[in-house]
N, C-alpha and C. Protein backbone atom coordinates (compact mmCIF):
# COMPACT_ATOMS: atom_id res chain seq x y z
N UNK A 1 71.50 101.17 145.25
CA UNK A 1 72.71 101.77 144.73
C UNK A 1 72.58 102.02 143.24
N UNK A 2 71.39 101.13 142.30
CA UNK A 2 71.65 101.03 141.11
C UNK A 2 71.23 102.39 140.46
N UNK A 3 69.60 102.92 141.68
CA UNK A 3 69.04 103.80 141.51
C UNK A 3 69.81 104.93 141.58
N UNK A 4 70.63 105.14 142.51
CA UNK A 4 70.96 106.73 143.05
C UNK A 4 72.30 106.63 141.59
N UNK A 5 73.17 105.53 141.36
CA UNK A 5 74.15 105.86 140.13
C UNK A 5 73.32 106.12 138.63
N UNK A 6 71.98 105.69 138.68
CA UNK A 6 71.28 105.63 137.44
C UNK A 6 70.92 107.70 137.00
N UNK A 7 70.47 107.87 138.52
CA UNK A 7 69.72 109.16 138.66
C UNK A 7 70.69 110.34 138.82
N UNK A 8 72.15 109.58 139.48
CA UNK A 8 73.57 110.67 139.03
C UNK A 8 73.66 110.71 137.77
N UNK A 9 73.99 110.30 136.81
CA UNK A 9 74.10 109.98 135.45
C UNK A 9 73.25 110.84 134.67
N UNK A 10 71.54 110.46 134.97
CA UNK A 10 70.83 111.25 134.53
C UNK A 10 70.78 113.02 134.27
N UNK A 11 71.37 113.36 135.96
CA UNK A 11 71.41 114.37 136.32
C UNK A 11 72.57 115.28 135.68
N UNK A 12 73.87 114.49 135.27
CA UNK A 12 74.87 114.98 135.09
C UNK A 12 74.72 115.26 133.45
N UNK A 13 73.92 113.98 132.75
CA UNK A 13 73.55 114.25 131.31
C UNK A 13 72.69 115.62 131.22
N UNK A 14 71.61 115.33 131.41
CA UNK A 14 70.31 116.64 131.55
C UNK A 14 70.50 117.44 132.33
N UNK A 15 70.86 117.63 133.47
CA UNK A 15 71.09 119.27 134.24
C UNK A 15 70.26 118.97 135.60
N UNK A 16 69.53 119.35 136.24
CA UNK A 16 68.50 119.60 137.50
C UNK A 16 68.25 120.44 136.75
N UNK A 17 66.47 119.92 136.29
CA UNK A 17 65.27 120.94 136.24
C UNK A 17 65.02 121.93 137.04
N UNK A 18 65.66 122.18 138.69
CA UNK A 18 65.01 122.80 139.93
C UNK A 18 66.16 124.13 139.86
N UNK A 19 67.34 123.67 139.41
CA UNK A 19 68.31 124.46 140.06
C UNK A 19 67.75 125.93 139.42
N UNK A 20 68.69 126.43 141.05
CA UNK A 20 68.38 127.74 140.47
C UNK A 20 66.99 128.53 141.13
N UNK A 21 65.89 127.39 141.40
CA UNK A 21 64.72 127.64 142.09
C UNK A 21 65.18 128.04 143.26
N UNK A 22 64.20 128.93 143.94
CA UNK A 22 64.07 129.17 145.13
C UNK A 22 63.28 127.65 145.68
N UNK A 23 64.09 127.60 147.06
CA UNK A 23 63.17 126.41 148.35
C UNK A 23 62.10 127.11 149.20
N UNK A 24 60.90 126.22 149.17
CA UNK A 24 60.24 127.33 150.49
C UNK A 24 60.72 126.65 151.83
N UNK A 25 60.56 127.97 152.46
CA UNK A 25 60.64 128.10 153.78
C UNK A 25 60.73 126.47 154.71
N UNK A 26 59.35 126.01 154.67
CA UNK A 26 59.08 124.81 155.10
C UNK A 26 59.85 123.82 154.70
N UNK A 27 60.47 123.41 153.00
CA UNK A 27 60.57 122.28 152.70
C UNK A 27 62.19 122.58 153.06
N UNK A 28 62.77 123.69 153.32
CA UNK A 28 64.49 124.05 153.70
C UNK A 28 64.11 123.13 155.11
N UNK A 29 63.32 123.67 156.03
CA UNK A 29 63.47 123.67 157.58
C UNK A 29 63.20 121.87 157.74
N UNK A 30 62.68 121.48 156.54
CA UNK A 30 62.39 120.16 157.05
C UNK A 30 63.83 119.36 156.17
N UNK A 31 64.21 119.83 155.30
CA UNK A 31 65.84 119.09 154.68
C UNK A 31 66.60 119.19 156.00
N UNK A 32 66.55 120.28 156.92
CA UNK A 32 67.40 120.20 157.72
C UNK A 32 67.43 119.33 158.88
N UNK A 33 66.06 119.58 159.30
CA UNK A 33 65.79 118.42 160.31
C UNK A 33 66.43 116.97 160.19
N UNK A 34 66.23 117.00 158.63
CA UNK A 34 66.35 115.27 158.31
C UNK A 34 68.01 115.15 158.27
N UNK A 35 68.58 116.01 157.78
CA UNK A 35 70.06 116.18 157.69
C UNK A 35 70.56 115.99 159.73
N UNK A 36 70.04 116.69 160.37
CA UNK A 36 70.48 116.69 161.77
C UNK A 36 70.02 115.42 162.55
N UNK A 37 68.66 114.88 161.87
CA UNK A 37 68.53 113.68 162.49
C UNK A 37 69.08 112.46 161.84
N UNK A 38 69.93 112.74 160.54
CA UNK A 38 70.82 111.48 160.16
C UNK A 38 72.24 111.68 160.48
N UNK A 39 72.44 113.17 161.09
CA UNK A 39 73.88 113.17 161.54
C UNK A 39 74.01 112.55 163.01
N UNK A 40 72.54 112.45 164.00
CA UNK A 40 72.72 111.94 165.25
C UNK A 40 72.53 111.16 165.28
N UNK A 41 72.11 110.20 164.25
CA UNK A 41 71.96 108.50 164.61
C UNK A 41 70.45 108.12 164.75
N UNK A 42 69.72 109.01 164.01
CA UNK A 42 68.21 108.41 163.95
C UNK A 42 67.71 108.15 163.09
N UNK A 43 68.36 108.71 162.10
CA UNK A 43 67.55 108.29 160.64
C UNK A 43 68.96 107.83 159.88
N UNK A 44 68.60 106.59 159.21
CA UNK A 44 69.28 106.19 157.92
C UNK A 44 70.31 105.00 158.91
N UNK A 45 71.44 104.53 158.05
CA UNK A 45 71.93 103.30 158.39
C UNK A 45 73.22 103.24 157.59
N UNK A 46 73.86 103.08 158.55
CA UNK A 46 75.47 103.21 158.18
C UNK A 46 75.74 102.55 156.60
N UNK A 47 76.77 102.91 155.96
CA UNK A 47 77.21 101.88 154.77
C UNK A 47 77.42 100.75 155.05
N UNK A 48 78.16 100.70 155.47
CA UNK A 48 79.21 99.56 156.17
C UNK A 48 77.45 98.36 156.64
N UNK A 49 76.89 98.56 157.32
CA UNK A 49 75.85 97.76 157.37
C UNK A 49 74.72 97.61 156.81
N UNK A 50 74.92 98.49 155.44
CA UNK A 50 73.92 97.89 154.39
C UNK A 50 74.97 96.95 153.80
N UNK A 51 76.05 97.31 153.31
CA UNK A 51 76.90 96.25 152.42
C UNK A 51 76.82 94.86 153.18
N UNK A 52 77.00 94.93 154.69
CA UNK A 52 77.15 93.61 155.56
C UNK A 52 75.58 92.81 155.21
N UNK A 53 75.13 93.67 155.62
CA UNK A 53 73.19 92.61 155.48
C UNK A 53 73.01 92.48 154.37
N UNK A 54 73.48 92.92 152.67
CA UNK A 54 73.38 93.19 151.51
C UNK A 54 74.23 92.08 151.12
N UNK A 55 75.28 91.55 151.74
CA UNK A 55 76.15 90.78 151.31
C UNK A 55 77.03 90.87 150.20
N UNK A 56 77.22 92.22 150.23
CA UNK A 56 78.47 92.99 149.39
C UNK A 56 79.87 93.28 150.23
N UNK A 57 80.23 92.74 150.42
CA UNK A 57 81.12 93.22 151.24
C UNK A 57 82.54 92.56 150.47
């Protein structure tokens, strides 16, 4: 969590170097895959049960 608020921050100070770039072909078709296989329950892991095993709750 410390990472992804460290690297928002960053991003929001300095800009995205990328934006604005074109994606190729391949690396779109494979964001998507990963997007459709974390919307069906194969990749990644609920909040709620990282905070529980994390002991943030």
């Amino acid at each position: 969590m410390i990472e992804t608020i460290v690297e928002e921050k960053l991003l929001e100070l300095l800009g995205d170097p990328d934006e604005g770039l074109p994606i190729r072909k391949s690396i779109r078709e494979r964001l998507l895959r990963q997007k459709e296989a974390v919307a069906s329950g194969e990749r990644g892991e609920p909040f709620e049960e990282v905070t529980r095993r994390l002991g943030l709750e």
